[in-house]
Protein backbone atom coordinates (compact mmCIF):
# COMPACT_ATOMS: atom_id res chain seq x y z
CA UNK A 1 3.91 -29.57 7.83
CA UNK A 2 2.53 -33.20 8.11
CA UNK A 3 2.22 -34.95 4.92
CA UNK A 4 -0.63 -36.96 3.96
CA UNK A 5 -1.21 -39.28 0.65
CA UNK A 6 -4.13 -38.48 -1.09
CA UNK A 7 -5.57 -41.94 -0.15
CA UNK A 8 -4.92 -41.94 3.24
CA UNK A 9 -6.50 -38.36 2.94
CA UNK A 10 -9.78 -38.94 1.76
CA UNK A 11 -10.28 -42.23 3.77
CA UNK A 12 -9.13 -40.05 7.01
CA UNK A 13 -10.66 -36.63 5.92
CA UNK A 14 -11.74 -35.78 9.27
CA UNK A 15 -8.69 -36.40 11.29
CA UNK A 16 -7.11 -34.13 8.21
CA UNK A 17 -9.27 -31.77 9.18
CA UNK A 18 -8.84 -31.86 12.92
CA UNK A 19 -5.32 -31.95 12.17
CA UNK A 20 -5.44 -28.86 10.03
CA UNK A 21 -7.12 -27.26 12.82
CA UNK A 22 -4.74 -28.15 15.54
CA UNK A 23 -1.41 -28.35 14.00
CA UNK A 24 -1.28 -26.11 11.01
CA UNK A 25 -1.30 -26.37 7.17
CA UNK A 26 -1.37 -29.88 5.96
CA UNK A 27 0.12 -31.01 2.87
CA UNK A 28 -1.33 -33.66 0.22
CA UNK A 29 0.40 -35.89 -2.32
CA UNK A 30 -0.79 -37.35 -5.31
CA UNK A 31 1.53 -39.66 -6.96
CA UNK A 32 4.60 -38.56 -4.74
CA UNK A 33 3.94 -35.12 -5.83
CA UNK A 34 2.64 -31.96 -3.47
CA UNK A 35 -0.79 -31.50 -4.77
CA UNK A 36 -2.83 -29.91 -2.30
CA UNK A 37 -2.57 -27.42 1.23
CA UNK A 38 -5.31 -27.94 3.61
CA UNK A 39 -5.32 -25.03 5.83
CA UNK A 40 -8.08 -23.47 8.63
CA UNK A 41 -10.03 -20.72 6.96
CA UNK A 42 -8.48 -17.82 8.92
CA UNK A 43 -5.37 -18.58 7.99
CA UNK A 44 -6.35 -18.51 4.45
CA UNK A 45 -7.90 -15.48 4.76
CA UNK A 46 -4.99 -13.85 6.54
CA UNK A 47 -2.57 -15.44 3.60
CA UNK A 48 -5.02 -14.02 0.74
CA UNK A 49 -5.15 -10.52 2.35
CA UNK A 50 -8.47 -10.28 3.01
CA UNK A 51 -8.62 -8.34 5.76
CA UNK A 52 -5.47 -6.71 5.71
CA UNK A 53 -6.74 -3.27 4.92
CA UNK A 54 -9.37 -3.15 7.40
CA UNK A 55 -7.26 -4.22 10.02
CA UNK A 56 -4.51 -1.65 8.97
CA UNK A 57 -6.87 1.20 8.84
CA UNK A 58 -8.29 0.35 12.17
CA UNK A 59 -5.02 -0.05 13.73
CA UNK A 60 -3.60 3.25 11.58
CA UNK A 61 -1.80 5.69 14.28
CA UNK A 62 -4.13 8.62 14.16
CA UNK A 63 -1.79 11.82 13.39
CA UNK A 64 -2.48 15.80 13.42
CA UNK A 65 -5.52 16.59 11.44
CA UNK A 66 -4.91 17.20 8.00
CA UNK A 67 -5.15 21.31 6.91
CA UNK A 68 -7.77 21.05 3.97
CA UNK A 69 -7.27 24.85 3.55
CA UNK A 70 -7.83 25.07 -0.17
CA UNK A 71 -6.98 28.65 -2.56
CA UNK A 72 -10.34 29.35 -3.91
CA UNK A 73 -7.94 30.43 -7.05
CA UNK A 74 -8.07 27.37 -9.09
CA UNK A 75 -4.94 26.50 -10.61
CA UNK A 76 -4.53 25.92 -14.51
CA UNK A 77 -4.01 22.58 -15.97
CA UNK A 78 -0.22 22.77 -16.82
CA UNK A 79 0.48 24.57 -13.51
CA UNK A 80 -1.18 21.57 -11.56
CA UNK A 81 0.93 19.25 -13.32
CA UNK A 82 3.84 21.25 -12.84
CA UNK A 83 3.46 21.67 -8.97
CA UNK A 84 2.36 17.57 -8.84
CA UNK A 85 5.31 16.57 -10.15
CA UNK A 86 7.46 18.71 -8.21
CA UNK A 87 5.93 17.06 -5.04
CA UNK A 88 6.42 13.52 -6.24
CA UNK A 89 10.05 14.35 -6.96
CA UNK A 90 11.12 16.20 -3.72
CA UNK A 91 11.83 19.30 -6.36
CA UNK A 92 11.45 23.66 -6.08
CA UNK A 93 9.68 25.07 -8.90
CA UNK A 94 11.98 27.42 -10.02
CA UNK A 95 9.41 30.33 -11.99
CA UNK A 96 9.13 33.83 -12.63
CA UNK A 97 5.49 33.46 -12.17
CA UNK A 98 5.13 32.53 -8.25
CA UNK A 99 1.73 33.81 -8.24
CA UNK A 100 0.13 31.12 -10.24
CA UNK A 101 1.78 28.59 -7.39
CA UNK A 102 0.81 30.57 -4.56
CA UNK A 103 -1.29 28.08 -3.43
CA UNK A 104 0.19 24.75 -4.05
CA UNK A 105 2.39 23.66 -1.37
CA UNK A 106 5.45 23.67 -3.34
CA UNK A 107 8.68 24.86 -2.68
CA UNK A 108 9.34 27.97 -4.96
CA UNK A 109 12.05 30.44 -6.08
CA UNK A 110 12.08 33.03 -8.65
CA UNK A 111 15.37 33.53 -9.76
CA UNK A 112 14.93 37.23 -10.61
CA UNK A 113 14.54 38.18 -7.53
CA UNK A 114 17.87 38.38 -6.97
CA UNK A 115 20.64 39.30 -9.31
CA UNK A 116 23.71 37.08 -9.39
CA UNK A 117 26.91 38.43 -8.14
CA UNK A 118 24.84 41.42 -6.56
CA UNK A 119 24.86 42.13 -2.97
């Protein structure tokens, strides 16, 4: 990155610019201190973000359809919360009462359907 005083900057502003353009990012000092980066526009914008999530979602790999199959049993409040957390966590809901998480894809178990010990 070339280095310009701030003098020599504003009396050359144009050859900054061009040089920007051309060369890269160019760097101006005020007092013998970094002050300013002049950079071309794109590359700002590509720095700041600005298009980074249009460009990733129109450059996103296009998977399987999702299945939007939905229960038409609602679930209740604590049960949601329940089966949410289990999915965030990699985690079984271990319940007696499988029904109410029928429809939330959770792993489940219910430990009384089997007896310990019993064959």
């Amino acid at each position: 990155m070339h280095a310009w005083q701030l003098q020599d900057a504003k009396s050359r502003f144009g050859e900054l610019v061009d040089c920007a353009l051309s060369e890269g990012p160019q760097l101006v000092t005020r007092r013998g201190n970094n002050a300013v980066v002049l950079m071309a526009a794109p590359e700002c914008r590509r720095l700041a973000g600005e298009d980074a999530l249009v460009s990733l979602l129109l450059h996103a790999p296009c998977g399987e359809p999702l299945d939007m199959a939905r229960s038409r049993k609602p679930m209740a409040a604590f049960g949601s919360l329940i089966a949410a957390t289990a999915l965030e966590h990699g985690l079984a809901v271990v319940t007696r009462n499988v029904s109410d998480f029928a429809s939330a894809p959770v792993v489940l178990a219910n430990p009384w359907d089997t007896v310990p010990g019993a064959q």
